[in-house]
C-alpha atoms as a PDB file:
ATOM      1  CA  UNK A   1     -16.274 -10.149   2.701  1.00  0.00           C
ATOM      2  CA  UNK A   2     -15.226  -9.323   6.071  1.00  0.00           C
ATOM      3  CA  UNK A   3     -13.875  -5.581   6.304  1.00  0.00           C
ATOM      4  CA  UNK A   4     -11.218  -4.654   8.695  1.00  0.00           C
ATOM      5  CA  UNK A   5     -10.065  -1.198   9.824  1.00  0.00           C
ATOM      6  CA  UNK A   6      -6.922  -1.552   8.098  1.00  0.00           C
ATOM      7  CA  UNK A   7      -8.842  -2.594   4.937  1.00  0.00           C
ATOM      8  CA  UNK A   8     -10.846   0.024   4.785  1.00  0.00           C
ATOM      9  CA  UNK A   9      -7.939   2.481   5.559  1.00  0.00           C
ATOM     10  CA  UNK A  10      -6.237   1.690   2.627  1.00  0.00           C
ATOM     11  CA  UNK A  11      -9.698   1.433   0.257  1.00  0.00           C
ATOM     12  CA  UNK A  12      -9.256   4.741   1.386  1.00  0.00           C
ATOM     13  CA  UNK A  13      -6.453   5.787  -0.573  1.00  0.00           C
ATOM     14  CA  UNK A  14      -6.239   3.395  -3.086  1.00  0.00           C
ATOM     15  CA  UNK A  15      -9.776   3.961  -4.323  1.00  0.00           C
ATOM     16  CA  UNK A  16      -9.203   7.690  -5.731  1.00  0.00           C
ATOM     17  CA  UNK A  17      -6.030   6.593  -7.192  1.00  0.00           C
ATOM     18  CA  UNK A  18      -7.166   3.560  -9.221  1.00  0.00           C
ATOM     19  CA  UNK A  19      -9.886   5.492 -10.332  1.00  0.00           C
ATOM     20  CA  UNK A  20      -7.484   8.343 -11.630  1.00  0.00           C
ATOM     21  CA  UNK A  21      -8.760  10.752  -9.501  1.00  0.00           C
ATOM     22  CA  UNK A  22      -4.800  11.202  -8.487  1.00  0.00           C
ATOM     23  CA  UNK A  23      -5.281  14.683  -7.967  1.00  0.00           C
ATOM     24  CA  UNK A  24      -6.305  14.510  -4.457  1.00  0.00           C
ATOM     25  CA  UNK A  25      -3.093  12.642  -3.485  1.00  0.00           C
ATOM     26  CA  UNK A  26      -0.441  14.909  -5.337  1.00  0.00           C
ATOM     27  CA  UNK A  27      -0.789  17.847  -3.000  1.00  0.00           C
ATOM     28  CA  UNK A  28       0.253  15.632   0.022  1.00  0.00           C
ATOM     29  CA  UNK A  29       3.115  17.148   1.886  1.00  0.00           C
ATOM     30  CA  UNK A  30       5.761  15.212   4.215  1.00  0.00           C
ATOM     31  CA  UNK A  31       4.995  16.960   7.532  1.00  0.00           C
ATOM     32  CA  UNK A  32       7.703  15.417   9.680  1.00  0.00           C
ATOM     33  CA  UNK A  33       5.548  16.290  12.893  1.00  0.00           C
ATOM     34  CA  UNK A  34       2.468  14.410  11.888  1.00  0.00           C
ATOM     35  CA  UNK A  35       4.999  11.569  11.470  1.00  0.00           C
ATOM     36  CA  UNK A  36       6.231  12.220  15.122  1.00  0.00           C
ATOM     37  CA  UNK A  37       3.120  12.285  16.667  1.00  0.00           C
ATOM     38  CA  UNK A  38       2.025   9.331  14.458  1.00  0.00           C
ATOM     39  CA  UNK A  39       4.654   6.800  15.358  1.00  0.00           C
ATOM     40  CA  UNK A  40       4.241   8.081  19.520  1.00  0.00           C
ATOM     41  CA  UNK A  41       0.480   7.560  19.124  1.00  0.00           C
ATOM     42  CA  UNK A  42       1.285   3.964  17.796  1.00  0.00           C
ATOM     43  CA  UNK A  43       4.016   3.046  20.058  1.00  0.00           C
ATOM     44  CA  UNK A  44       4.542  -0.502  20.066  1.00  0.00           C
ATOM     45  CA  UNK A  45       1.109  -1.631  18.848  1.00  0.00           C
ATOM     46  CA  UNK A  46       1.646  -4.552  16.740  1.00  0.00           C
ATOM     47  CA  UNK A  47      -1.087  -5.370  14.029  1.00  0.00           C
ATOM     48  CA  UNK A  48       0.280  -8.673  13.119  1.00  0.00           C
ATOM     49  CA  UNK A  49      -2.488 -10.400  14.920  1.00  0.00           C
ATOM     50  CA  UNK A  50      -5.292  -7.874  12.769  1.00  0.00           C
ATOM     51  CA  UNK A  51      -3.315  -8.254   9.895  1.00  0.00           C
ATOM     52  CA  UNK A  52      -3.364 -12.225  10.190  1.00  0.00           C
ATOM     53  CA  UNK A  53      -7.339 -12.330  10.030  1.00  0.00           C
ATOM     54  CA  UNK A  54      -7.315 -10.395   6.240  1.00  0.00           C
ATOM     55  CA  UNK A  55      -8.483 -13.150   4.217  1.00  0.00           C
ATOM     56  CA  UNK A  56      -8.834 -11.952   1.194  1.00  0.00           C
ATOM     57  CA  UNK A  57      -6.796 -10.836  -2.147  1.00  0.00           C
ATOM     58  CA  UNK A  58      -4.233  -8.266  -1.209  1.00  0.00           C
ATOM     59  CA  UNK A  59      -1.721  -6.159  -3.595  1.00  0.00           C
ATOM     60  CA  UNK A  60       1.573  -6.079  -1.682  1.00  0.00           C
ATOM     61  CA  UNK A  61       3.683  -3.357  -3.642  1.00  0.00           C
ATOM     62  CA  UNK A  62       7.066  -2.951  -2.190  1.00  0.00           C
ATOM     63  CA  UNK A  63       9.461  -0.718  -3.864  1.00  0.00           C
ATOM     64  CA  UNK A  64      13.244  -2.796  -4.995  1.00  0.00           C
ATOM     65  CA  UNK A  65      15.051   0.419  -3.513  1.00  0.00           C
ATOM     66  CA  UNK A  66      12.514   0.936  -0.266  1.00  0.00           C
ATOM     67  CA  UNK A  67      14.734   2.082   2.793  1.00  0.00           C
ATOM     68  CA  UNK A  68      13.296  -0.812   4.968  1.00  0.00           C
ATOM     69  CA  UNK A  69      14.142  -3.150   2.956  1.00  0.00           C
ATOM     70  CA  UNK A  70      13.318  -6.628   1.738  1.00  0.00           C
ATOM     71  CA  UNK A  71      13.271  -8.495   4.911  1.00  0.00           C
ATOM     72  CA  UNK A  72      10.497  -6.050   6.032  1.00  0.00           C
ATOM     73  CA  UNK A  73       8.324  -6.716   3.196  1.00  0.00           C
ATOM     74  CA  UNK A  74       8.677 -10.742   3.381  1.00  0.00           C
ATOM     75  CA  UNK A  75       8.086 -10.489   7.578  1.00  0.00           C
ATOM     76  CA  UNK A  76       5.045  -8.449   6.152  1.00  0.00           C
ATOM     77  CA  UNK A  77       3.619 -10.998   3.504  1.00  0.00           C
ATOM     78  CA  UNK A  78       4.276 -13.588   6.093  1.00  0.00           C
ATOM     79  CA  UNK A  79       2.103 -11.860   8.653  1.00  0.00           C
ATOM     80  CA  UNK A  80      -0.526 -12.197   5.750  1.00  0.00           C
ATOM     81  CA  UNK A  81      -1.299 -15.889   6.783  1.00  0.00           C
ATOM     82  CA  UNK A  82      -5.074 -15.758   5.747  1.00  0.00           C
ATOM     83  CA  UNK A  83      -4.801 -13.449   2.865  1.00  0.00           C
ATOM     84  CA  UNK A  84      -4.129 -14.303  -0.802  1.00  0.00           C
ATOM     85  CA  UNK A  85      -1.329 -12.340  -1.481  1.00  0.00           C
ATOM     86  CA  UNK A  86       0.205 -11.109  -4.660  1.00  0.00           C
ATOM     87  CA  UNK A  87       3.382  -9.864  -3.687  1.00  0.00           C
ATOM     88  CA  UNK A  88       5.322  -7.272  -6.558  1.00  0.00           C
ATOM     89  CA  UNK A  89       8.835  -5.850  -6.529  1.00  0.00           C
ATOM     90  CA  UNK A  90       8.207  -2.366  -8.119  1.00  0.00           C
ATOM     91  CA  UNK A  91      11.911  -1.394 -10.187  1.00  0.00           C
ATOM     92  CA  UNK A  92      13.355   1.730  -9.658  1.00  0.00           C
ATOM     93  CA  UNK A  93      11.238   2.490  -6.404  1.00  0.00           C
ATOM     94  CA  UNK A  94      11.576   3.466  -2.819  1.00  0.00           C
ATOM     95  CA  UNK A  95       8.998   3.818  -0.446  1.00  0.00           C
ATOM     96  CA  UNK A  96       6.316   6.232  -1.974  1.00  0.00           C
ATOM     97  CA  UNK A  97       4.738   5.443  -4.926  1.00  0.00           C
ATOM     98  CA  UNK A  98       5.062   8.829  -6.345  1.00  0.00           C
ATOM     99  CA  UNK A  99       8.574   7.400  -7.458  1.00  0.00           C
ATOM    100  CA  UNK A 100       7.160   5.248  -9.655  1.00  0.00           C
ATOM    101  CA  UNK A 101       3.580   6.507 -10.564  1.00  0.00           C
ATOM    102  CA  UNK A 102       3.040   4.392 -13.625  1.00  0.00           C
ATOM    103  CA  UNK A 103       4.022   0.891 -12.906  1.00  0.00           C
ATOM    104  CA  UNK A 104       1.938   1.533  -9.299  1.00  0.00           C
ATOM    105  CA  UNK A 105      -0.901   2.772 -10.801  1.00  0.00           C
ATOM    106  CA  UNK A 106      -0.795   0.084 -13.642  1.00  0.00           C
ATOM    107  CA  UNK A 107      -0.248  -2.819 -11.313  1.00  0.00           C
ATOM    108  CA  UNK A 108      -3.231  -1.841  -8.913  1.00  0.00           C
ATOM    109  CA  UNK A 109      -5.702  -1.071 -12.338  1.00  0.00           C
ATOM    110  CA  UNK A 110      -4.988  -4.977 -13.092  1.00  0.00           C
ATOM    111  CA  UNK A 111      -5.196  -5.883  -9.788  1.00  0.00           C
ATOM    112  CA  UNK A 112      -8.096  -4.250  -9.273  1.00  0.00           C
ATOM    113  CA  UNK A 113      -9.655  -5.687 -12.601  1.00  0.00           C
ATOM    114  CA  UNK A 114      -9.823  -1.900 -14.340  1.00  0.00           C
ATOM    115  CA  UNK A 115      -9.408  -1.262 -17.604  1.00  0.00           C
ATOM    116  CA  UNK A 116      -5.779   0.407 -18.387  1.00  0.00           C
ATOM    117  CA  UNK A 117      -5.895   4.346 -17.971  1.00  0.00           C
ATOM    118  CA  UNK A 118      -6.203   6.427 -21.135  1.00  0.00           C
ATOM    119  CA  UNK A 119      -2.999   8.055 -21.961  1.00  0.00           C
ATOM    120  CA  UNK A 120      -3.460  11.809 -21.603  1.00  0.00           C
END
């Protein structure tokens, strides 16, 4: 399996959270300067063209109440040309999944072939 950057970027932060370790995610904080300086480092990159070589099974979560809309996430799956893609409108969600921590976190456990989490 070929591994891109972007791949392994999100292994990255999926991995702790479909194992349960969510811990290490919760005490993220919005820093809207990290955001600034993200989007000015990026400027107009465009990824479509590394995006277009994935070719294998993604999870494409998009939230039904997600600010960008759902234009944005079709353009997205469509830039997945190589990928297998299993596309899911998450209900009563935006943009983070911290909205809507169980159907996320269920819906990457299957995805992901793991058993359901224990309820605690």
């Amino acid at each position: 399996m070929k591994v891109s950057i972007l791949s392994a970027l999100l292994v990255m932060l999926l991995v702790p959270t479909a194992c349960g370790r969510t811990n290490e995610l919760k005490n993220l904080d919005y820093n809207g300067t990290a955001e600034q300086l993200t989007w000015s480092a990026v400027g107009e990159y465009d990824i479509t063209t590394e995006v277009a070589k994935l070719d294998h099974p993604v999870l494409m979560l998009w939230g039904e109440d997600d600010p960008f809309g759902l234009p944005m996430a079709e353009a997205t799956k469509t830039a997945l040309l190589a990928a297998e893609v299993e596309f899911v409108v998450l209900t009563r969600c935006g943009h983070f999944w911290q909205e809507c921590p169980d159907e996320f976190f269920s819906r990457v456990r299957a995805f992901l072939r793991l058993p359901p989490q224990p309820i605690r």
